[in-house]
C-alpha atoms as a PDB file:
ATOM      1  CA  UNK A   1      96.293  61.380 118.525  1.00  0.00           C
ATOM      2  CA  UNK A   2      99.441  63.499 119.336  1.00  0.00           C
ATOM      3  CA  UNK A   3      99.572  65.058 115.677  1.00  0.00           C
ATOM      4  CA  UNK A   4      95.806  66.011 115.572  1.00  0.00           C
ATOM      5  CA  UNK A   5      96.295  67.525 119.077  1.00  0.00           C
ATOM      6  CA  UNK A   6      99.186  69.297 117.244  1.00  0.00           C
ATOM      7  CA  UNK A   7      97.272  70.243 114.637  1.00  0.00           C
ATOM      8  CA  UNK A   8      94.319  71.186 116.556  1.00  0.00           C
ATOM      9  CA  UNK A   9      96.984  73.488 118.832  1.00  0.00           C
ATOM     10  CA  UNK A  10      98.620  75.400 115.598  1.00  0.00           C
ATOM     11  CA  UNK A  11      95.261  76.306 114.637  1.00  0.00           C
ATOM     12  CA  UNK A  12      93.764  77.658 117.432  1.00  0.00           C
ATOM     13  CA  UNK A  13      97.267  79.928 117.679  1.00  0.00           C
ATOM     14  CA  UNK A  14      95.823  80.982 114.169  1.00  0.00           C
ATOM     15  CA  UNK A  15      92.918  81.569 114.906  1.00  0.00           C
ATOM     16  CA  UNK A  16      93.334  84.041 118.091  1.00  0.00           C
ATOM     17  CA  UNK A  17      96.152  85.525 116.669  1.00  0.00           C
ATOM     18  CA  UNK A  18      98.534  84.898 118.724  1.00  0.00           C
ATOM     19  CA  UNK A  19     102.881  84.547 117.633  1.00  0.00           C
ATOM     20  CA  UNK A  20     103.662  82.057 115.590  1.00  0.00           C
ATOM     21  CA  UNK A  21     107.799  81.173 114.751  1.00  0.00           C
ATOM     22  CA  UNK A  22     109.215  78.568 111.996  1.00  0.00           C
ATOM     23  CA  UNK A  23     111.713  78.400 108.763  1.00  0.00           C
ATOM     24  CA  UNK A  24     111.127  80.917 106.287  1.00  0.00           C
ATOM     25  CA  UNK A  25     108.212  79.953 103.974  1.00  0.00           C
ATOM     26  CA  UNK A  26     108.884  81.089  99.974  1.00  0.00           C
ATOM     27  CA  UNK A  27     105.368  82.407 100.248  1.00  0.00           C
ATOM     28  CA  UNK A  28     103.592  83.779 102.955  1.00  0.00           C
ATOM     29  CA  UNK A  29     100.544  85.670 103.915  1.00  0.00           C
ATOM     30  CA  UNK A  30     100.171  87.677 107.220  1.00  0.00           C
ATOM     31  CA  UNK A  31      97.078  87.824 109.306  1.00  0.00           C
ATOM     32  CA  UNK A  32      95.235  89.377 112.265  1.00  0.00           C
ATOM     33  CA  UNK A  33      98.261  88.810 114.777  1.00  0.00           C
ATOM     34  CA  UNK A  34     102.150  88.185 114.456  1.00  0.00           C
ATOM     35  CA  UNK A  35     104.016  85.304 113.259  1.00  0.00           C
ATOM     36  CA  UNK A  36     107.435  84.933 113.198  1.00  0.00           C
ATOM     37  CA  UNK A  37     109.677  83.095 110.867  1.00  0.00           C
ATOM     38  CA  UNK A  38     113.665  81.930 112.133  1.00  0.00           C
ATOM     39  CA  UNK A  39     116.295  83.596 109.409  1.00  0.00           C
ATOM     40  CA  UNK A  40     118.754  81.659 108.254  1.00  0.00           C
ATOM     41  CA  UNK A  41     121.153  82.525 110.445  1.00  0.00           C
ATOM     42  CA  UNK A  42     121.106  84.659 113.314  1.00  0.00           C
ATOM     43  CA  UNK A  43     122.423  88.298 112.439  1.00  0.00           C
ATOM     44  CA  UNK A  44     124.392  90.358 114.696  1.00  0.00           C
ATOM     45  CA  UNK A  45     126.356  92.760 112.254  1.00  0.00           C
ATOM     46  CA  UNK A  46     125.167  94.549 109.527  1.00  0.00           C
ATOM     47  CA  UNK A  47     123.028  93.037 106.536  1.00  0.00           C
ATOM     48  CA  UNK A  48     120.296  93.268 103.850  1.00  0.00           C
ATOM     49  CA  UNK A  49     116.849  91.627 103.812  1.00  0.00           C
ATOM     50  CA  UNK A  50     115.255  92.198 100.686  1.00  0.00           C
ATOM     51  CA  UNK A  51     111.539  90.410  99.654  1.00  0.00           C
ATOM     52  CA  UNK A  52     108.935  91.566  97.768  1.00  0.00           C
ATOM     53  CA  UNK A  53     105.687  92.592  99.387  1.00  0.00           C
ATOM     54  CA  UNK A  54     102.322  92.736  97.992  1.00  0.00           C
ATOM     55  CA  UNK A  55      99.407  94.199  99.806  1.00  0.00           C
ATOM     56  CA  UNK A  56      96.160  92.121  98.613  1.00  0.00           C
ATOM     57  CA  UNK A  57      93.413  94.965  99.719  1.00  0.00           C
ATOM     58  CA  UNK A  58      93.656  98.927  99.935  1.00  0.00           C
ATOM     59  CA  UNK A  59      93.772 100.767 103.309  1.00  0.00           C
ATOM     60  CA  UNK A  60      95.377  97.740 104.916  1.00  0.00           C
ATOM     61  CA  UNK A  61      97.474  97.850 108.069  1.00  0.00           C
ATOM     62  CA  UNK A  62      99.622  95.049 107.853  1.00  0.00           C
ATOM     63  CA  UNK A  63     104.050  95.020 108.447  1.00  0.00           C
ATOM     64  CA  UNK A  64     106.814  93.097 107.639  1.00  0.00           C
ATOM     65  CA  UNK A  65     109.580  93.308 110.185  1.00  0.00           C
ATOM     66  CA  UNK A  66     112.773  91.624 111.824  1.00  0.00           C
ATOM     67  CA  UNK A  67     113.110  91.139 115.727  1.00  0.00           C
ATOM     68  CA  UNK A  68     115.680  89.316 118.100  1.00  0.00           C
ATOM     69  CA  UNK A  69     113.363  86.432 119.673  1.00  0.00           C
ATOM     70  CA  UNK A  70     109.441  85.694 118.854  1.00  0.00           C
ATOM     71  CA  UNK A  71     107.447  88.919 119.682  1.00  0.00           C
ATOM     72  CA  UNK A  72     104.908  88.906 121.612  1.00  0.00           C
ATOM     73  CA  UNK A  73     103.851  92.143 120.410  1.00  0.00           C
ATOM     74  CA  UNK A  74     104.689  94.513 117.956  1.00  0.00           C
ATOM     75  CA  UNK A  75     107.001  96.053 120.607  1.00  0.00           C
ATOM     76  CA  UNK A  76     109.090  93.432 120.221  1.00  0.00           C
ATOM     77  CA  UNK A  77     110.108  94.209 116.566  1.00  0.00           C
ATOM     78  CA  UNK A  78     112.810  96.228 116.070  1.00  0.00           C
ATOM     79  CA  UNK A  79     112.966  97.585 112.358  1.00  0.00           C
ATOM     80  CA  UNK A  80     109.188  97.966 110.632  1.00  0.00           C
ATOM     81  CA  UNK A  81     108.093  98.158 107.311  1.00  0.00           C
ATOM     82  CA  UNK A  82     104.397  98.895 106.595  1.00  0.00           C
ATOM     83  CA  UNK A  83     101.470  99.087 104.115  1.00  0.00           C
ATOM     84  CA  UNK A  84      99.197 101.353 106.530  1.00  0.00           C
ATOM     85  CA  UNK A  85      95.053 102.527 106.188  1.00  0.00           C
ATOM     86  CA  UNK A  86      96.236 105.652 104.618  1.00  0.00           C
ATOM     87  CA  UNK A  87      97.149 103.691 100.960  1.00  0.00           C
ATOM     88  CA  UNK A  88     100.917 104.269 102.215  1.00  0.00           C
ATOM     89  CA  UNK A  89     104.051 102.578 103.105  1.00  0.00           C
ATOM     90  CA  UNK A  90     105.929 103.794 106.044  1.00  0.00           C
ATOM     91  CA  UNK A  91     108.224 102.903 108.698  1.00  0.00           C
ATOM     92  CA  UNK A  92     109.067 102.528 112.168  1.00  0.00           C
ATOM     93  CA  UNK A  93     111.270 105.233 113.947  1.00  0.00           C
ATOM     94  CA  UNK A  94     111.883 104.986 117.490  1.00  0.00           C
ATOM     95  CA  UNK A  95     108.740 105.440 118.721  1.00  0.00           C
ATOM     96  CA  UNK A  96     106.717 106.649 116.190  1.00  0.00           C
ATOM     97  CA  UNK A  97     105.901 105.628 112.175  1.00  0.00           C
ATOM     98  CA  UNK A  98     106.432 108.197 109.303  1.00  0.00           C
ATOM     99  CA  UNK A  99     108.419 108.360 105.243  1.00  0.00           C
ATOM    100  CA  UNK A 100     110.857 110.566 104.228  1.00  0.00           C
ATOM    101  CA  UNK A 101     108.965 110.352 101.000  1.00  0.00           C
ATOM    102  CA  UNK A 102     105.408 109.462 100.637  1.00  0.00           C
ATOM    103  CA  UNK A 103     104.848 106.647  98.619  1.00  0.00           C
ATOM    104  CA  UNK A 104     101.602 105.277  97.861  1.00  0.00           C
ATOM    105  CA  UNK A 105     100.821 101.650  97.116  1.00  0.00           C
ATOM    106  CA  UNK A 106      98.031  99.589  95.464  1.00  0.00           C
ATOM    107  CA  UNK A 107      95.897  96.268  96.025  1.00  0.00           C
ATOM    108  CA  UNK A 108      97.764  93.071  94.401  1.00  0.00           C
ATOM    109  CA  UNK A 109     100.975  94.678  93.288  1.00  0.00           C
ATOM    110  CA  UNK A 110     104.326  93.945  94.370  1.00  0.00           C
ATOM    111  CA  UNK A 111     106.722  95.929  95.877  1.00  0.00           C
ATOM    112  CA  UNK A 112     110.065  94.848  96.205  1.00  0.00           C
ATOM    113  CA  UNK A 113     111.625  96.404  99.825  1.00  0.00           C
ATOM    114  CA  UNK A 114     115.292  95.869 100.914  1.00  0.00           C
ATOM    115  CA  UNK A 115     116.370  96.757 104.450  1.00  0.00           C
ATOM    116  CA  UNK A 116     119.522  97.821 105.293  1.00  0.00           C
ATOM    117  CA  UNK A 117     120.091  96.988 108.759  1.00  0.00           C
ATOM    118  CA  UNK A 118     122.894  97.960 111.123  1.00  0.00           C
ATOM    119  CA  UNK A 119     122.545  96.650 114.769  1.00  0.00           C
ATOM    120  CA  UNK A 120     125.680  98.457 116.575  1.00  0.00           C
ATOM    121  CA  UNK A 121     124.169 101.595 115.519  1.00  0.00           C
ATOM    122  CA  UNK A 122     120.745 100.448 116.024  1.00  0.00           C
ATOM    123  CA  UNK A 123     119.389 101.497 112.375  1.00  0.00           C
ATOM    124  CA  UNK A 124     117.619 100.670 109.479  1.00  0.00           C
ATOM    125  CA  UNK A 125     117.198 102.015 106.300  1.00  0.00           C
ATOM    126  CA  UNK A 126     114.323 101.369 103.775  1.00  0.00           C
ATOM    127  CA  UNK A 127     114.267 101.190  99.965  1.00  0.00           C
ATOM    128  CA  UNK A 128     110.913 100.290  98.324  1.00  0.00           C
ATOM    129  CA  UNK A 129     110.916  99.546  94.062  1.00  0.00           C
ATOM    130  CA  UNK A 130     107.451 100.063  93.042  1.00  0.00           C
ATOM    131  CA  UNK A 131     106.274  98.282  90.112  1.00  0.00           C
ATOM    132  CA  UNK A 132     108.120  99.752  86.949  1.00  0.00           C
ATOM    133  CA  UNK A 133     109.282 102.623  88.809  1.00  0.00           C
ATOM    134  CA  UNK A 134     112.884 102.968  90.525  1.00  0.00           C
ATOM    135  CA  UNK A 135     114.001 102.251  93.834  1.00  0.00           C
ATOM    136  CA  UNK A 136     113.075 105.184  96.072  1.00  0.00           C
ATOM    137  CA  UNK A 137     114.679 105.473  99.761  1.00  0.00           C
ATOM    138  CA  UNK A 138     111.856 105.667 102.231  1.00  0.00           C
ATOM    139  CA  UNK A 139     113.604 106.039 105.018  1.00  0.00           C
ATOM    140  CA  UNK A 140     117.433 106.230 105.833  1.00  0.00           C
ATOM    141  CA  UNK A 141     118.928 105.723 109.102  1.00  0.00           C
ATOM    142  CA  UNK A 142     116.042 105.377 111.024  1.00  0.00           C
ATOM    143  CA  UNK A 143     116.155 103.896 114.714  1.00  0.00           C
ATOM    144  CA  UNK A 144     115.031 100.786 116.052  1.00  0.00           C
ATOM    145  CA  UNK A 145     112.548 100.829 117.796  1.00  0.00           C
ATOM    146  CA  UNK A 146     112.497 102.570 121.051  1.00  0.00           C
ATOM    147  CA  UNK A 147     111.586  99.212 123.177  1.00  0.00           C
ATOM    148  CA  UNK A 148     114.001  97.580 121.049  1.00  0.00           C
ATOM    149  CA  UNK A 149     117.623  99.588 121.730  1.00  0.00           C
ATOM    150  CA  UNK A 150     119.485  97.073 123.590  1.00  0.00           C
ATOM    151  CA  UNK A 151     119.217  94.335 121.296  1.00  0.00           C
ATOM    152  CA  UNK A 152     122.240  92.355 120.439  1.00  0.00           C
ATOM    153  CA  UNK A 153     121.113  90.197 117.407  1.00  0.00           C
ATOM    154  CA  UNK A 154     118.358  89.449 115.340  1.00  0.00           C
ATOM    155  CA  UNK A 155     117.151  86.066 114.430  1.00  0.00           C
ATOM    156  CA  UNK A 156     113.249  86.731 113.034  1.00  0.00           C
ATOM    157  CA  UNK A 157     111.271  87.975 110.414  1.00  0.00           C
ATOM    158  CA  UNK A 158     107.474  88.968 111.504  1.00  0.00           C
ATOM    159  CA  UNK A 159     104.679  89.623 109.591  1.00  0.00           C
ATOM    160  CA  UNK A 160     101.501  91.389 111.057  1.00  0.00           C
ATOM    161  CA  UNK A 161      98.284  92.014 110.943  1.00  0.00           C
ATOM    162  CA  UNK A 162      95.750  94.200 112.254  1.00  0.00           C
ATOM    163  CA  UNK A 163      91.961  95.286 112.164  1.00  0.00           C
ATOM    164  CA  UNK A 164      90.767  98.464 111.087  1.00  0.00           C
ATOM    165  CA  UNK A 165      89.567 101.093 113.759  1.00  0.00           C
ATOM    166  CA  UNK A 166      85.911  99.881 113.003  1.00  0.00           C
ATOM    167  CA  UNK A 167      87.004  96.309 113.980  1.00  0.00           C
ATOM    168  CA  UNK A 168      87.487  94.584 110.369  1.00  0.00           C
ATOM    169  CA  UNK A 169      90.683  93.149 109.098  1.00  0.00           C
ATOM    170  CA  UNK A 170      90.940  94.383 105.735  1.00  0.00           C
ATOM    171  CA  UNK A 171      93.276  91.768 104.184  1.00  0.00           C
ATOM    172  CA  UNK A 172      96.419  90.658 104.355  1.00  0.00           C
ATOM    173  CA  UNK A 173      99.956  91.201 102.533  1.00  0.00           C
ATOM    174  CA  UNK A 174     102.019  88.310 101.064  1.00  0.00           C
ATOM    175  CA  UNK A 175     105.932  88.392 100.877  1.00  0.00           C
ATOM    176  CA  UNK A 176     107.946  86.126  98.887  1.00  0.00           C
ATOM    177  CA  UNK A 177     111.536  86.042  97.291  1.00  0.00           C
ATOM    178  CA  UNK A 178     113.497  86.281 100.375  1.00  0.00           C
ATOM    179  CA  UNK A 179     117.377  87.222 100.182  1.00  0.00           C
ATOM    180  CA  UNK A 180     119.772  88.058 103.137  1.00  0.00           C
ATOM    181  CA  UNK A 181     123.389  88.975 102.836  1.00  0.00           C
ATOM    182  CA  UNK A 182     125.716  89.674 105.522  1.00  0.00           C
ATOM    183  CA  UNK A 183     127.067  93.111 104.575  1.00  0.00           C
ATOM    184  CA  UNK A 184     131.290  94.396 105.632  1.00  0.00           C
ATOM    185  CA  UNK A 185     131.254  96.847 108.911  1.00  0.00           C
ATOM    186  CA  UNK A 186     130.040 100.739 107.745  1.00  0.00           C
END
């Protein structure tokens, strides 16, 4: 009785959306709502999360991020990467999302992204390889996010997912291949 009132308890999370932490899965999609996955180790220097993300509609708003505990929102979430309604990627800085290049993305094509992340500093830097094309820096040295300055460490990936002004949620992204590497002081 205690597993199916488990069960029953994981899905209704699901369903309303609400956080959801665990171990990195190789393969995972995001939904309406966050969910949260533990890294393998806590990080509190500097390091590299790479994955490759592939948005499975167009004009999606869906991100892949990192944050120090399980958000609760997306305020929570310190460095953001994001397939957006516009058809492109951007990312979070301080308190607002933009590109230092605009790059464009497309319905069930991956993207391989690699964050550079420095938490003294408090920034991030992006670099998306579209398919068959070269790496391209899409953002470098951006800041955390403003709600997010004091943090100390960060122990989570998030993926998230939201509906459309008009209400629908468009699709999701997937992310697989996950690699992190601690990286010497800069």
């Amino acid at each position: 009785m205690k597993s199916f009132q488990a069960i029953v308890c994981v899905l209704a999370l699901w369903l309303s959306g609400a956080a959801w932490a665990g171990p990195i899965p190789e393969n995972q999609e995001s939904a309406v709502g966050l969910r949260s996955y533990d890294l393998p180790a806590e990080q509190a220097g500097s390091f590299e999360l790479s994955f490759d993300a592939t948005p499975l509609a167009d004009k999606i708003d869906c991100f892949t991020g990192i944050s120090a505990a399980i958000p609760r929102d997306a305020g929570d979430v310190a460095a953001i990467v994001r397939f957006n309604e516009s058809e492109t990627i951007d990312v979070r800085n301080g308190g607002a999302f933009r590109a230092d290049q605009n790059l464009g993305y497309s319905a069930n094509k991956a993207y391989r992204v690699r964050m550079v992340i420095d938490i003294a500093k408090k920034t991030y830097s992006v670099f998306v390889t579209p398919p068959g094309q070269p790496e391209v820096l899409l953002a470098k040295n951006y800041a955390f996010r403003s709600t997010q300055s004091g943090v100390q460490s960060l122990g989570k990936i998030v993926l998230a997912g939201y509906a459309s002004r008009g209400g629908d949620f468009k699709g999701p992204h997937r992310i697989t291949g996950f690699a992190l590497k601690a990286l010497s002081a800069q």
